[in-house]
Protein backbone atom coordinates (compact mmCIF):
# COMPACT_ATOMS: atom_id res chain seq x y z
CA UNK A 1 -3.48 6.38 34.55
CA UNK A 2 -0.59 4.69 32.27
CA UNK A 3 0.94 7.36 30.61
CA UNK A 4 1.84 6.91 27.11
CA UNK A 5 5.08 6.08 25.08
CA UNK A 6 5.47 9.37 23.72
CA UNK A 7 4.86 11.22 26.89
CA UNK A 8 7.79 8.61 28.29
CA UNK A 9 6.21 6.02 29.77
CA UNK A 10 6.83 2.26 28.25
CA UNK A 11 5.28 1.09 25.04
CA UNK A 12 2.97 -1.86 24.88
CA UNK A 13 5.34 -3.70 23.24
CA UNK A 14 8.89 -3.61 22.08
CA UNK A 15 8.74 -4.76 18.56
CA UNK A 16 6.63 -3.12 15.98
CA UNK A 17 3.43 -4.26 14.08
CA UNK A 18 2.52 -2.83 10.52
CA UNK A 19 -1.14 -2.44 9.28
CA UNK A 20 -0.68 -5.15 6.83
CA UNK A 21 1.54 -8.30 6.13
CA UNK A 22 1.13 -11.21 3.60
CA UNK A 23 1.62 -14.52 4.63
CA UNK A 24 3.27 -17.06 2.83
CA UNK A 25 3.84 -20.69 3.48
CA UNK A 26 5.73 -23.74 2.19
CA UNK A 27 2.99 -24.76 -0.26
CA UNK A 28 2.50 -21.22 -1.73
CA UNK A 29 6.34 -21.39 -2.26
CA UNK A 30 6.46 -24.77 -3.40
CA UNK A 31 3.31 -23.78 -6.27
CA UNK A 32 5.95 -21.00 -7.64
CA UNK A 33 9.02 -23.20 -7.29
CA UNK A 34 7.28 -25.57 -9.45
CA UNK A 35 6.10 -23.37 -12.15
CA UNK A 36 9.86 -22.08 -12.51
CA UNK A 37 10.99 -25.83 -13.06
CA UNK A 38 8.10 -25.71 -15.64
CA UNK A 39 8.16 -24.68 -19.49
CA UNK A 40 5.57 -21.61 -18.79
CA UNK A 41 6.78 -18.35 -16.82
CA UNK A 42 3.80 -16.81 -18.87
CA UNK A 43 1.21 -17.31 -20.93
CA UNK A 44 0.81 -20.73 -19.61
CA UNK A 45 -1.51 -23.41 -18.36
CA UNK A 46 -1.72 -21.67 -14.27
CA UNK A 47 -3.49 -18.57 -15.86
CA UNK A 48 -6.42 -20.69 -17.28
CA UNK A 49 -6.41 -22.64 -13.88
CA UNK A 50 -6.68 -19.35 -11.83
CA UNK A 51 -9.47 -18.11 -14.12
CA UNK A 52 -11.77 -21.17 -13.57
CA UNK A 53 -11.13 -21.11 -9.54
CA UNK A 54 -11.90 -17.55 -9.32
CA UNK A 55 -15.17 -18.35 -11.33
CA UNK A 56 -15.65 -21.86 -9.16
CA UNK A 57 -15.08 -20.08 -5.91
CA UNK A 58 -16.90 -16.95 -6.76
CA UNK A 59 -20.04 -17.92 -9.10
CA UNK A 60 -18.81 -15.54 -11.85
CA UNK A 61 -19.44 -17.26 -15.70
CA UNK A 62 -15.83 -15.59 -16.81
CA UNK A 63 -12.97 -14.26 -15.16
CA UNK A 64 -9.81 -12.74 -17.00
CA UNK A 65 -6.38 -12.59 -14.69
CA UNK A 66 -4.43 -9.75 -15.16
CA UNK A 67 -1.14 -8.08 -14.08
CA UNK A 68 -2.81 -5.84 -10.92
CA UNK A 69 -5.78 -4.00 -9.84
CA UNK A 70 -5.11 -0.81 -11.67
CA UNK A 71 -5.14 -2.57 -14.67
CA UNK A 72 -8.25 -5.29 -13.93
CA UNK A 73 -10.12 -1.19 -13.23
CA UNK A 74 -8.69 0.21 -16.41
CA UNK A 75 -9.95 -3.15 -18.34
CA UNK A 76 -13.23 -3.20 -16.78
CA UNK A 77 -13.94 0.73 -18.20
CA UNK A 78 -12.38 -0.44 -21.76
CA UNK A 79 -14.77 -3.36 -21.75
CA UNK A 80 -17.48 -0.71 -20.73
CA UNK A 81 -16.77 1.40 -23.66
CA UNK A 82 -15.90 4.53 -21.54
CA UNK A 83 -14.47 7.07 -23.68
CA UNK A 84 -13.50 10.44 -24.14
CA UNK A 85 -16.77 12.59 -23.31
CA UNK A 86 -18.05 10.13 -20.76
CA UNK A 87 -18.19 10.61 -16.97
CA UNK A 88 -17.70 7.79 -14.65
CA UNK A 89 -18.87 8.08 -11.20
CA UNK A 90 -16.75 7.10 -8.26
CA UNK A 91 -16.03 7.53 -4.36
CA UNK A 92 -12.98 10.28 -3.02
CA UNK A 93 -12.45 7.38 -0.41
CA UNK A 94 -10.61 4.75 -2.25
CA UNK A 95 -7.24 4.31 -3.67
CA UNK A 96 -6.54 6.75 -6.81
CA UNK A 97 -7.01 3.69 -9.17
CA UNK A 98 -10.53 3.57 -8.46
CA UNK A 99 -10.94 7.29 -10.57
CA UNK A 100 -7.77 7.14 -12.42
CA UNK A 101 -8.87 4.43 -14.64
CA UNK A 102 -11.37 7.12 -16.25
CA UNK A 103 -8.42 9.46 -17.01
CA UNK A 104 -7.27 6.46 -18.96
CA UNK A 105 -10.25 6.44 -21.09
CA UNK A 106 -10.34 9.75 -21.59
CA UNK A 107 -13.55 10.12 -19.32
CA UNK A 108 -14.00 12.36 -16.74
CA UNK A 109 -14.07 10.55 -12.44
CA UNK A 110 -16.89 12.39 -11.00
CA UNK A 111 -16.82 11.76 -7.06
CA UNK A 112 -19.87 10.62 -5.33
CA UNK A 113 -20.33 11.45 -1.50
CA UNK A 114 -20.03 7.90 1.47
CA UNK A 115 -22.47 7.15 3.80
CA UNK A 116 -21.02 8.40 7.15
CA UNK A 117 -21.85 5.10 8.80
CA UNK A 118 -20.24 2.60 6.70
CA UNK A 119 -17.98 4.80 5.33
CA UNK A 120 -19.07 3.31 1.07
CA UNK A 121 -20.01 4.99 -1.36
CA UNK A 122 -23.71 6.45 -0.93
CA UNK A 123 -26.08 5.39 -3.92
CA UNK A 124 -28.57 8.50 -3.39
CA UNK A 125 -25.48 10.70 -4.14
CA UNK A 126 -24.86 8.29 -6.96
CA UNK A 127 -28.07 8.62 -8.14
CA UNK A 128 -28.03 12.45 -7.99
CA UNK A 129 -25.05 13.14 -9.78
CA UNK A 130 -26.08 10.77 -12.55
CA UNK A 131 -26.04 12.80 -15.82
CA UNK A 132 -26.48 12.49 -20.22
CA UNK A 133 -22.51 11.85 -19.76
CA UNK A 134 -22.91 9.61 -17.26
CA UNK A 135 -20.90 6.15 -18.81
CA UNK A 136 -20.50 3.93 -15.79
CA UNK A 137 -20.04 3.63 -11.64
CA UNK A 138 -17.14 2.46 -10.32
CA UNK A 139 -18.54 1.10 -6.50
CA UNK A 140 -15.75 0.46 -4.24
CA UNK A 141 -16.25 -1.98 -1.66
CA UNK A 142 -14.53 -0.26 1.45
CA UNK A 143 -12.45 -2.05 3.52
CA UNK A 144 -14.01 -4.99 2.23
CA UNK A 145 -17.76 -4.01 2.94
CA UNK A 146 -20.24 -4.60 0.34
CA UNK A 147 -21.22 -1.19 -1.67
CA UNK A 148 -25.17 -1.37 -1.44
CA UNK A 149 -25.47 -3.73 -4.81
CA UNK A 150 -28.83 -4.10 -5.02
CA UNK A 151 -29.48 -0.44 -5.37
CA UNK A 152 -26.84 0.27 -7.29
CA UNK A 153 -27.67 -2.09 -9.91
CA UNK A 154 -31.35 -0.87 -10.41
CA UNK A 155 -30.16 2.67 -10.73
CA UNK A 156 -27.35 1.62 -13.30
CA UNK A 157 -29.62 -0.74 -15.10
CA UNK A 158 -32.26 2.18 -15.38
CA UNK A 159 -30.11 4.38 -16.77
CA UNK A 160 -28.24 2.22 -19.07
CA UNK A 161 -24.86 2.36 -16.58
CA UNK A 162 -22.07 -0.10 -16.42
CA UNK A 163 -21.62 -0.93 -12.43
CA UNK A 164 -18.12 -1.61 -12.33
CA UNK A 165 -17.21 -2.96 -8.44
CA UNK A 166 -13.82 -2.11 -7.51
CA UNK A 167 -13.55 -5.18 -5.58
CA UNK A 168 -9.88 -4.91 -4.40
CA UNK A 169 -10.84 -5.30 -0.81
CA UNK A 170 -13.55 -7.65 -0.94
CA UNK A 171 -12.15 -11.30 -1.97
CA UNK A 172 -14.37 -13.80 0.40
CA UNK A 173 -17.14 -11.26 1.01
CA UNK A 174 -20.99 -12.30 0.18
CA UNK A 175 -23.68 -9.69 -0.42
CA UNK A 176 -26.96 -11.47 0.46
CA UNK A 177 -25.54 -15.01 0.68
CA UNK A 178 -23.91 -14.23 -2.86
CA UNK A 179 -20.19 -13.66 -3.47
CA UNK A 180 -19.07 -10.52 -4.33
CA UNK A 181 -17.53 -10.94 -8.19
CA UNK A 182 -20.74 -12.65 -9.64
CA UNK A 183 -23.12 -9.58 -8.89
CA UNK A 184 -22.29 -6.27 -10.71
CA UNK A 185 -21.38 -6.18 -14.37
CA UNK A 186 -17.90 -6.05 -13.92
CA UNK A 187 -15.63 -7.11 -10.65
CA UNK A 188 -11.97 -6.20 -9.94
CA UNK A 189 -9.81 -7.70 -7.60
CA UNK A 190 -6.45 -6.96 -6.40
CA UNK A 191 -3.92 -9.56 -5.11
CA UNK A 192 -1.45 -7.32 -3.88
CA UNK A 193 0.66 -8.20 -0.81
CA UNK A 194 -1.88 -6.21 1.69
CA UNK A 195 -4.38 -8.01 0.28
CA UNK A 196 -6.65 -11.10 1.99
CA UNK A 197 -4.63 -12.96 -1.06
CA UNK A 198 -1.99 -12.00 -2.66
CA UNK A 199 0.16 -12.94 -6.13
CA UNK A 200 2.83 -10.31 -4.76
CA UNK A 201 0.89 -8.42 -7.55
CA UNK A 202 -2.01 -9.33 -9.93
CA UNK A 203 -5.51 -8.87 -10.10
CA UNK A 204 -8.60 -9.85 -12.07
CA UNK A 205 -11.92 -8.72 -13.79
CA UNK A 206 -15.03 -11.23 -13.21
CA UNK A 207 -18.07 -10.93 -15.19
CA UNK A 208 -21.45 -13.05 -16.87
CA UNK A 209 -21.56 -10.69 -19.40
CA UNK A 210 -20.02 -12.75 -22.69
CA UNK A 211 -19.51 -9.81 -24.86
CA UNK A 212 -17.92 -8.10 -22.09
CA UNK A 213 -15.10 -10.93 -21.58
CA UNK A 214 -14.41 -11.62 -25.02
CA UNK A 215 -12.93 -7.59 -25.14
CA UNK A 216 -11.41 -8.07 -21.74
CA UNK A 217 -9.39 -10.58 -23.01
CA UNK A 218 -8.58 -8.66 -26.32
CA UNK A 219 -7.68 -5.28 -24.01
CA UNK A 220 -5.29 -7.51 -22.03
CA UNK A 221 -3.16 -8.55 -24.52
CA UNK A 222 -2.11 -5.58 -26.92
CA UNK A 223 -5.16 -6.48 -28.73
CA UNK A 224 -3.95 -9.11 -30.38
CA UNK A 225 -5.65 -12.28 -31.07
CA UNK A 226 -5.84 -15.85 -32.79
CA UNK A 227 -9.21 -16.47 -32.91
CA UNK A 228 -10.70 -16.86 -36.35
CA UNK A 229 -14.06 -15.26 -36.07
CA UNK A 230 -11.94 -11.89 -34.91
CA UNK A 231 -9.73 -11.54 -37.74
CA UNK A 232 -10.14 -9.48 -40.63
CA UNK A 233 -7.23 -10.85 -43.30
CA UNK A 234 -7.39 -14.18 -44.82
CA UNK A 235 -5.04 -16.27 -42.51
CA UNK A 236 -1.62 -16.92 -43.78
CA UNK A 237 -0.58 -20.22 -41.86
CA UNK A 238 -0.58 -21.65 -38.04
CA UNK A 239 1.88 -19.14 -36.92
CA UNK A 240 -0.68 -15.65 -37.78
CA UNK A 241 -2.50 -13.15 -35.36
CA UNK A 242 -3.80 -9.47 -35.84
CA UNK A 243 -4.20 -6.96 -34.04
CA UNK A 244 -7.89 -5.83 -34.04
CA UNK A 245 -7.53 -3.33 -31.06
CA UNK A 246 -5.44 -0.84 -29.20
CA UNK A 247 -5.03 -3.01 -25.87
CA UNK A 248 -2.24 -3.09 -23.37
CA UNK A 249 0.05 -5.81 -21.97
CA UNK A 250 -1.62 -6.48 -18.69
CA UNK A 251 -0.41 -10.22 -19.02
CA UNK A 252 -0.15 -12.07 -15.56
CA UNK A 253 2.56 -14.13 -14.92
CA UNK A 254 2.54 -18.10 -14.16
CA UNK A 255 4.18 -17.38 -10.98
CA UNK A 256 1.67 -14.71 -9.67
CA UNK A 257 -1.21 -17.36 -10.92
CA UNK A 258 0.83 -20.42 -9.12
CA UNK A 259 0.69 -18.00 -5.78
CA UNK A 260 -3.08 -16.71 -6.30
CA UNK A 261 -4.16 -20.48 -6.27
CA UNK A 262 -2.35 -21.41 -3.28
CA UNK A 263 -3.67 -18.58 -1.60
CA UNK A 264 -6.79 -19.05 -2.30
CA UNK A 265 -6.50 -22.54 -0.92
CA UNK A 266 -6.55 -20.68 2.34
CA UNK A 267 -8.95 -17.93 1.83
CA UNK A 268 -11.70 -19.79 4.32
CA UNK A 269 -8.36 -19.80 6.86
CA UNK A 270 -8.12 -16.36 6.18
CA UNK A 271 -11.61 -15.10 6.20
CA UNK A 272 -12.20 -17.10 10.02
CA UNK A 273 -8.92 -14.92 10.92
CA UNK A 274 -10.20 -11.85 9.82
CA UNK A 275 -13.31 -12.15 11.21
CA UNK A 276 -12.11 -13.33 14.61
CA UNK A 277 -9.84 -10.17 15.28
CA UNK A 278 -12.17 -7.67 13.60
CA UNK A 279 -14.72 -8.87 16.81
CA UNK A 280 -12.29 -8.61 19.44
CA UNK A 281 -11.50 -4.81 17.88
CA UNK A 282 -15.23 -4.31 17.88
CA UNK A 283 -15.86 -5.82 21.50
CA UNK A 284 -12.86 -3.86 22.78
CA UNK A 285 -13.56 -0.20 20.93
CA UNK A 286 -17.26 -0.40 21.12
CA UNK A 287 -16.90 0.74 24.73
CA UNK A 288 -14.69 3.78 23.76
CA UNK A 289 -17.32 6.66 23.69
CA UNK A 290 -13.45 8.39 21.92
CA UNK A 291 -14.07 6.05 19.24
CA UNK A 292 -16.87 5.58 16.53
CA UNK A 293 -16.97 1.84 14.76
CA UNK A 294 -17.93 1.55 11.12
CA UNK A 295 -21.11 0.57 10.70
CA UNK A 296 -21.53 -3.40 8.30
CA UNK A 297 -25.26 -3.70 6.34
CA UNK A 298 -26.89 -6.23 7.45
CA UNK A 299 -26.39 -7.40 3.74
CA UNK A 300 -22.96 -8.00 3.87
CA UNK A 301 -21.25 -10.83 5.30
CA UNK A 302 -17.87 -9.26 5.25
CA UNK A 303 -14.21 -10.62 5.20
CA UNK A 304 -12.63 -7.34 6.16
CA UNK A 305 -9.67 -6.15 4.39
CA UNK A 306 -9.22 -2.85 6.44
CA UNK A 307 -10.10 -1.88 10.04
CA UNK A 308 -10.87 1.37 9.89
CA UNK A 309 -10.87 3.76 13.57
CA UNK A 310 -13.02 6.53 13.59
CA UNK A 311 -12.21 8.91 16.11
CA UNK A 312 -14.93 10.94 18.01
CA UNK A 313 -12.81 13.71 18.51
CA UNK A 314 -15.16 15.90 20.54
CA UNK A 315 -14.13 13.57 22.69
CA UNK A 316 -10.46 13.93 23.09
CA UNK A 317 -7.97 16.43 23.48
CA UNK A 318 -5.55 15.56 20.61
CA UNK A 319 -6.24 15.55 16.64
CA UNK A 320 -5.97 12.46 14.89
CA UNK A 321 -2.12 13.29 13.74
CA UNK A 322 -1.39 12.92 17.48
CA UNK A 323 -3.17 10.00 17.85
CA UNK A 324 -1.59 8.30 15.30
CA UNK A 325 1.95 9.21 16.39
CA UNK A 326 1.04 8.23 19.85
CA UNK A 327 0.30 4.76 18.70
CA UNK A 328 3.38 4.71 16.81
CA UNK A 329 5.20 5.21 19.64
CA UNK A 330 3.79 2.38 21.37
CA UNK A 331 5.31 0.36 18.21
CA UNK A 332 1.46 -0.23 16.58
CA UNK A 333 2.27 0.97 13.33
CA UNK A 334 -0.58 2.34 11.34
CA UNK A 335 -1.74 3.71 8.28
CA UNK A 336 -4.62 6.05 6.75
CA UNK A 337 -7.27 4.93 4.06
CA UNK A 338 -7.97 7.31 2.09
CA UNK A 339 -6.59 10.96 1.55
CA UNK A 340 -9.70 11.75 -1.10
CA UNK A 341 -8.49 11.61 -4.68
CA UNK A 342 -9.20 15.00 -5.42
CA UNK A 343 -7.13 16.10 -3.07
CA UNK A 344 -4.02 15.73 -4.96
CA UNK A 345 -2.33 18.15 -7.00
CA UNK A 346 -3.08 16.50 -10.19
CA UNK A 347 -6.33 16.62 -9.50
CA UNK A 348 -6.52 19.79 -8.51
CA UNK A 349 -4.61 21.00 -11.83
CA UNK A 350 -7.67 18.94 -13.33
CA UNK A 351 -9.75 21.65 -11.54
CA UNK A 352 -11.10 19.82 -8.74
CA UNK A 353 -11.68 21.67 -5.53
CA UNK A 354 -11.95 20.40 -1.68
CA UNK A 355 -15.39 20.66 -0.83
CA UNK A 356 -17.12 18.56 -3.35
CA UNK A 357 -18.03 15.53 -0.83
CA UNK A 358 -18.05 16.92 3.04
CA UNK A 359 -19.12 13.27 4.77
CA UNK A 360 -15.82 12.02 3.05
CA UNK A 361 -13.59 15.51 3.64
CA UNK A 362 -14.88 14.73 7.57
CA UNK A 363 -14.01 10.91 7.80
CA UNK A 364 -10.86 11.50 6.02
CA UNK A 365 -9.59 13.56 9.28
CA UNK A 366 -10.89 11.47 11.73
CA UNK A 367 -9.85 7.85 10.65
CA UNK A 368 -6.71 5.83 11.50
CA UNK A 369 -6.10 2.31 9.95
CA UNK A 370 -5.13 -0.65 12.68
CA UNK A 371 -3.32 -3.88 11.52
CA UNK A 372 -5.24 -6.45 10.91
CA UNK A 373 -4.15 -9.62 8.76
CA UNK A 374 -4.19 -13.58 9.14
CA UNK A 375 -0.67 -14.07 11.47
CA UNK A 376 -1.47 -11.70 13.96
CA UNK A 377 -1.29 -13.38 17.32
CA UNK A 378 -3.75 -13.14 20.07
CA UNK A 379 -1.51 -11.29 21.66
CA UNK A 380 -0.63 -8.89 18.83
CA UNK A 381 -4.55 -8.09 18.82
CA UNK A 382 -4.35 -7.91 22.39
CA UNK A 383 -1.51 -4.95 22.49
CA UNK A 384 -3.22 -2.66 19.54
CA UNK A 385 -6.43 -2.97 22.48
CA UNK A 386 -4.30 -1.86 24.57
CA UNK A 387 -2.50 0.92 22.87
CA UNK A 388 -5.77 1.97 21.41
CA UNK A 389 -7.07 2.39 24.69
CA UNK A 390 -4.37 3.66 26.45
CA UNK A 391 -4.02 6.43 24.52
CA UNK A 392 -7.76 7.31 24.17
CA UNK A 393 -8.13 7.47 27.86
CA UNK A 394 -5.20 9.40 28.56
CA UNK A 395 -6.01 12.14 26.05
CA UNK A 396 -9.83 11.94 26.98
CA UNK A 397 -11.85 15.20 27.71
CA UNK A 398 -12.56 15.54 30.64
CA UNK A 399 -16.44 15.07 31.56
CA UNK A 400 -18.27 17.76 33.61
């Protein structure tokens, strides 16, 4: 049996590999070198263009570009008209984002168990912890999995709810042959440099609801506008605006939008990239009995952001901190998604306690993050395999 790199034998390979990498080529560079020869940095003509492919690509009637995820999350529960008062229900298993844009607001982030197989949010928790307070969900689509829409809608529409889908992950995802950003009230994306595209940062908010983009854009920009029908004062000359609103400047840049739109150029590259080395992971770990896959709904056809390895650890003789430094060793640098939100001390001075969602308290301690993103080679697939199952029969219990 090979031994592994951290009990001295040689690693799989002698350069490292991080969980995530952007990728960036002449034309992406060339769509940003052009908009810096332009007259627009801001403000300008690329943010319109960005909007209408996002809506073009995704189905959506409106989208609104804005400066990153966090604030496309923070929009979205503005345009909802969360408030002080108002609870906003959300998953532990998600970047804090996803519950702190209720502490924005005022609101209260009330967390919502997963589904132990896919590892999303589960809707019958949703449904249970629904309340008169109850404002909005914010579903996060895991690792680029589809939340369960369909159910999540009904309840939400029921009960008067705003679904918000934290949709950071899920750019080039369809939920029953739809894309994800033109089903739930309110979408977010992220384009941060992990991200299946990225604008370095930036992000966006797509919706059909009319009333819902018209304060999106008002939120976005200090609440300031030029439009005639929003003004209150007669209008002094060409040059006037008001303020109508408290908003915020969440203002993307032409540069991000230049670098979006190239990248999204390439999302279909990306997606067949994705795709392609989430398989071989699957055909590859799916004979582990030390590892547990996530489960996909049939529902979702899935460009995967994250790959997410569950470890069965009745199964093996180490603890996932061990496992993790073990593959480190072997130069497969990896990552863990998520510690749950309320785990952190200002939650906890919010008086949150562990306990409140024991599916996601359990997955949290078994799961490891692998690299996956578009330039990995064959072989670079091929030596996380090996690494991963290396170490996982080395440290496997022995079997009476």
């Amino acid at each position: 049996m090979e031994k592994p790199a951290i009990c001295g034998g040689k690693p799989v390979r002698e350069t490292k590999i991080y969980y995530g990498h952007q990728y960036i080529d002449d034309a992406d560079i060339q769509a940003v070198v052009e908009v810096l020869k332009s007259d627009y940095l801001t403000c300008g003509p690329k943010i319109d263009e960005l909007e209408e492919k996002l809506c073009q690509l995704t189905g959506a009637k409106y989208a609104v570009a804005c400066s990153n995820g966090t604030a496309a999350l923070h929009l979205a529960c503005m345009a909802a008209g969360v408030q002080k008062g108002d609870e906003v229900i959300t998953t532990p298993i998600t970047f804090a984002a996803s519950a702190n844009c209720a502490l924005y607001c005022g609101a209260r982030p009330v967390f919502a168990d997963i589904n132990e197989e896919t590892f999303n949010i589960n809707p019958e928790s949703v449904e249970m912890l629904t309340g008169e307070k109850t404002k909005a969900v914010v579903a996060v689509d895991f690792t680029g999995q589809s939340a369960e829409l369909d159910r999540l809608l009904s309840h939400c529409h029921k009960h008067g709810l705003v679904l918000i889908e934290d949709g950071a992950h899920v750019i080039g995802t369809r939920y029953n042959g739809k894309w994800n950003g033109s089903i739930s009230d309110m979408t977010t994306l992220s384009f941060h440099p992990v991200k299946t595209v990225t604008g370095g940062e930036g992000g966006a908010v797509l919706t059909d609801n009319k009333e819902y983009y018209q304060k999106l854009l008002l939120y976005r920009t200090h609440g300031i506008t030029r439009d005639p029908e929003l003004m209150e004062h007669e209008i002094d000359g060409s040059w006037y605006y008001e303020q109508v609103a408290l908003g915020m400047n969440y203002r993307m840049t032409d540069m991000q939008a230049a670098l979006v739109i190239s990248q999204l150029n390439k999302l279909f590259t990306f997606s067949k990239r994705r795709k392609e080395i989430v398989k071989a992971y699957d055909d590859a770990f799916g004979k582990l009995p030390q590892v547990i896959l996530q489960k996909e709904i049939p529902e979702s056809d899935t460009t995967r952001h994250l790959y997410i390895l569950r470890l069965n650890l009745s199964k093996l003789k180490i603890g996932r901190k061990q496992f993790f430094e073990a593959l480190g060793a072997e130069n497969i640098c990896c990552n863990v998604h998520y510690i749950p939100v309320y785990y952190f001390p200002y939650y906890e001075k919010l008086g949150y306690k562990k306990g409140l969602c024991p599916k996601a308290e359990k997955l949290y301690e078994e799961i490891i993050s692998l690299p996956l993103y578009y330039a990995m080679t064959d072989q670079d697939v091929q030596d996380v395999i090996k690494a991963v199952t290396k170490i996982a029969a080395y440290y496997a219990v022995d079997e009476p």
